[in-house]
Protein backbone atom coordinates (compact mmCIF):
# COMPACT_ATOMS: atom_id res chain seq x y z
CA UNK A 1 -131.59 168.31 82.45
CA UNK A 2 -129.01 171.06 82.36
CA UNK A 3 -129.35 171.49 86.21
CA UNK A 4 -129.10 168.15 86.64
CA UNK A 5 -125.70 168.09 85.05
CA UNK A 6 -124.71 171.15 86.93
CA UNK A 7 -125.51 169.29 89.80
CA UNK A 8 -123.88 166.08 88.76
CA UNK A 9 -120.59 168.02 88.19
CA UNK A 10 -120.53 169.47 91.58
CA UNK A 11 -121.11 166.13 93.36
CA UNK A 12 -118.32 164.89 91.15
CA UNK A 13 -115.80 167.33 91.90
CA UNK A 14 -116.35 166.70 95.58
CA UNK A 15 -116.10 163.04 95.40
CA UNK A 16 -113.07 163.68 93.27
CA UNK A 17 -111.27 165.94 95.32
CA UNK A 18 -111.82 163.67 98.78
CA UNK A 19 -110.37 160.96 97.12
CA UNK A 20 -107.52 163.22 96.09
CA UNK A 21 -107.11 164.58 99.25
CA UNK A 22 -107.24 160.86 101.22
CA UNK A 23 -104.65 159.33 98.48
CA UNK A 24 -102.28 162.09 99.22
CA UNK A 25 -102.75 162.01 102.88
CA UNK A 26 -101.84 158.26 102.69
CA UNK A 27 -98.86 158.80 100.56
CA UNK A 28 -97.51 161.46 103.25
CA UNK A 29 -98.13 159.34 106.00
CA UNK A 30 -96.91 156.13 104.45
CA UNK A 31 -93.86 157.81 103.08
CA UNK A 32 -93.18 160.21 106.34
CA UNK A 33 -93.52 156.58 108.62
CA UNK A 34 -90.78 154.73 106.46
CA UNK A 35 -88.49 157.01 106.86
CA UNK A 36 -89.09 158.07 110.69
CA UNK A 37 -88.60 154.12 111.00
CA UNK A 38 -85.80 153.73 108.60
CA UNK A 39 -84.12 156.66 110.92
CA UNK A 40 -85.31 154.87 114.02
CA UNK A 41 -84.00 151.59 113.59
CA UNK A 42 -82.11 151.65 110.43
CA UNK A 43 -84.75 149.36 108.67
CA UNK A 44 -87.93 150.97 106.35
CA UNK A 45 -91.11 149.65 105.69
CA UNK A 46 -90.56 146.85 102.97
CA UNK A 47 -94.13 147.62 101.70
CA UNK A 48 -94.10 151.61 101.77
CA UNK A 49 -93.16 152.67 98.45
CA UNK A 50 -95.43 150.53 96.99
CA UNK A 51 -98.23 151.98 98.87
CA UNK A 52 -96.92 155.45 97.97
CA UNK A 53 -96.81 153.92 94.24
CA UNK A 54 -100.47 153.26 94.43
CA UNK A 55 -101.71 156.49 96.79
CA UNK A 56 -99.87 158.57 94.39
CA UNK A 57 -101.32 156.58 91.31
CA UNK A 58 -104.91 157.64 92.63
CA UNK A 59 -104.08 161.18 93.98
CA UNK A 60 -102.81 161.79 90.19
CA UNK A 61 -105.66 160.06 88.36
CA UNK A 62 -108.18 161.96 90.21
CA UNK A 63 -106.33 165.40 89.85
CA UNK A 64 -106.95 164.73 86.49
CA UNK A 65 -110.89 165.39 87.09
CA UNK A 66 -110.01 168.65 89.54
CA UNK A 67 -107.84 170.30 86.40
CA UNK A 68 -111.06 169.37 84.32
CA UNK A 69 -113.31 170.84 87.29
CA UNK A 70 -111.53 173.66 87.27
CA UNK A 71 -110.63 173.98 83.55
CA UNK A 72 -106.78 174.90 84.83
CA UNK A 73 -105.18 171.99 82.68
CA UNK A 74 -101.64 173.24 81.27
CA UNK A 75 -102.00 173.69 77.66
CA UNK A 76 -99.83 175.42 74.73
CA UNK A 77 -100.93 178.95 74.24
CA UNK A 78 -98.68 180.01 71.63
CA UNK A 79 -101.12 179.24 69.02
CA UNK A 80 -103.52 181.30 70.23
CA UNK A 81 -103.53 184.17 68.70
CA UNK A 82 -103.35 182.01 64.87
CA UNK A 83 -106.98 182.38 64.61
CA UNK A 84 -109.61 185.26 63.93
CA UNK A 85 -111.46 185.75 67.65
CA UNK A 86 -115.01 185.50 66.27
CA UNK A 87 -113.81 181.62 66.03
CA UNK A 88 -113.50 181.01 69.61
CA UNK A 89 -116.94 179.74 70.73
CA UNK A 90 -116.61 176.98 67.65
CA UNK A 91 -112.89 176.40 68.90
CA UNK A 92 -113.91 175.73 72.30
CA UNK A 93 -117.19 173.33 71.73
CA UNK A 94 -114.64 171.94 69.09
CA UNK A 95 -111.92 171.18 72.15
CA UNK A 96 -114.27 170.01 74.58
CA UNK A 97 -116.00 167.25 71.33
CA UNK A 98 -112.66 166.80 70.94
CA UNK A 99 -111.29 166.38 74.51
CA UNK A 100 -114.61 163.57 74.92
CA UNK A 101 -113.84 161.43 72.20
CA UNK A 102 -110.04 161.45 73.27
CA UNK A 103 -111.13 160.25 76.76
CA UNK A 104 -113.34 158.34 75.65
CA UNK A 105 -110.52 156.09 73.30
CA UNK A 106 -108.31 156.10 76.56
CA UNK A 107 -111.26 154.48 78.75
CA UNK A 108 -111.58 151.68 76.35
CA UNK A 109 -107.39 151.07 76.22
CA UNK A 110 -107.04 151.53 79.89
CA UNK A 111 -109.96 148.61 80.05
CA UNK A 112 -108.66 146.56 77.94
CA UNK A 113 -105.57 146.97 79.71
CA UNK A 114 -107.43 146.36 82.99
CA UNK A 115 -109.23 143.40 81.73
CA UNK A 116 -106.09 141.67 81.06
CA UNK A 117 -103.98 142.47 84.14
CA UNK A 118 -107.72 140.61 86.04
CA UNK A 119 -107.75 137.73 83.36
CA UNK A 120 -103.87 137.16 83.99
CA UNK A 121 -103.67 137.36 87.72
CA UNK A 122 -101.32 139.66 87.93
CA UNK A 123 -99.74 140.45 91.20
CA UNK A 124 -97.91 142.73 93.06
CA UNK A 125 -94.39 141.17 93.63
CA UNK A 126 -93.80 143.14 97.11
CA UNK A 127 -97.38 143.39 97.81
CA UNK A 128 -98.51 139.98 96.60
CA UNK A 129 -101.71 141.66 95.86
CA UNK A 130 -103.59 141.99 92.98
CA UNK A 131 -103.24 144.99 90.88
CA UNK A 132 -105.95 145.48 88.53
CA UNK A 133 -108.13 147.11 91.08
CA UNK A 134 -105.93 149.95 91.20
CA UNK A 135 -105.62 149.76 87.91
CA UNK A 136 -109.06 150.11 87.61
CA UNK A 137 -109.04 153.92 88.54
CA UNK A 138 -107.40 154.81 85.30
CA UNK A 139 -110.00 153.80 83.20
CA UNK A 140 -112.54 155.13 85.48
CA UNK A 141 -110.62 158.11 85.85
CA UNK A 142 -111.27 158.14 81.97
CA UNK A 143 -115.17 157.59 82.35
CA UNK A 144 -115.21 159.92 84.31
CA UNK A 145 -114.06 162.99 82.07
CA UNK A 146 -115.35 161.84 79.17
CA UNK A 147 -118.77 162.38 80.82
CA UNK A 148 -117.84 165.42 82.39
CA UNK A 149 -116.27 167.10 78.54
CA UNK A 150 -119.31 165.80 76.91
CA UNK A 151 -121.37 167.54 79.47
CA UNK A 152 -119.23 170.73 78.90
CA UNK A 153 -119.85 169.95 75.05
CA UNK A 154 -123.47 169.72 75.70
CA UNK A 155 -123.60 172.74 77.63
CA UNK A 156 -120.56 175.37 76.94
CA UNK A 157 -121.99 177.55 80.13
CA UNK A 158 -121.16 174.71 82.27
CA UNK A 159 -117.52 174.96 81.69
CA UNK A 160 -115.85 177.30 84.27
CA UNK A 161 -113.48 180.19 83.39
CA UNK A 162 -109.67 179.48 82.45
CA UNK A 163 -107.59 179.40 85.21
CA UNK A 164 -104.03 179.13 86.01
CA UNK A 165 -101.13 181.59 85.63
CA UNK A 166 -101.92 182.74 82.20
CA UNK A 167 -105.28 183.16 82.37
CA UNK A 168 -105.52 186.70 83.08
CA UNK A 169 -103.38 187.11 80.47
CA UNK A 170 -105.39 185.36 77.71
CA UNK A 171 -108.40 187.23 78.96
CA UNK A 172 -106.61 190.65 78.20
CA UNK A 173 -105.25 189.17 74.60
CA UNK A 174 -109.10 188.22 73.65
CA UNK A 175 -110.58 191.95 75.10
């Protein structure tokens, strides 16, 4: 079971961080082609910056799941030190039950709030497209790390290392 979740996660961070990758590259070249033809001839792409709206709604949605992957989200640190060391395996399972349920309660509001963009029709006023699909990432988005902090819940050892710029750091505090 536990492999299977290891496994899970990996094939999730890929899938994550291709969708990531393709939202971004469409925002560049969307953004990069409205202004080569605004230069050009003077007159943009009516439609580009609400592409770029929507490429860069996705690319930050899904980043959400790579900080997760990688456990490098930005969080205060100046607590840290508040609270005797031998506490920090309870602390952690404690932020990632924590960190599930809170995901969780944002899937359900970002469906609701899906659910009645759909029911309502509502439309892009440039675009004249519907939204809600788009829409739709946030609350899967949501899903998405709500399965993957219950997983690191389930099984701490799944979680990887702190990262970021203060990592090393905390790792010297705790030792």
């Amino acid at each position: 079971m536990k492999d299977d979740a290891r496994r899970f996660l990996a094939v999730l961070y890929q899938v994550e961080r291709a969708i990531a990758c393709a939202a971004f590259a469409l925002l560049v070249v969307v953004i990069f082609s409205d202004v080569a033809i605004r230069v050009i001839s003077g007159s943009g792409l009516y439609w580009a910056r609400q592409i770029g709206v929507y490429a860069n709604i996705i690319k930050v949605m899904f980043g959400i799941g790579l900080a997760s992957a990688a456990n490098s989200h930005l969080r205060p640190r100046f607590a840290d030190g508040w609270l005797p060391k031998s506490w920090g395996p309870f602390l952690d399972h404690f932020s990632e039950v924590l960190m599930t349920l809170f995901c969780l309660v944002f899937t359900v509001v970002a469906f609701d709030l899906v659910r009645e963009t759909y029911l309502l029709d509502v439309r892009s006023v440039v675009l004249r497209i519907i939204v809600w699909p788009i829409q739709g990432v946030i609350p899967l988005v949501f899903a998405l790390a709500t399965l993957r902090h219950g997983l690191y819940a389930r099984w701490p050892d799944l979680k990887p290392p702190e990262q970021g710029a203060l990592a090393d750091t905390q790792s010297e505090l705790k030792s």
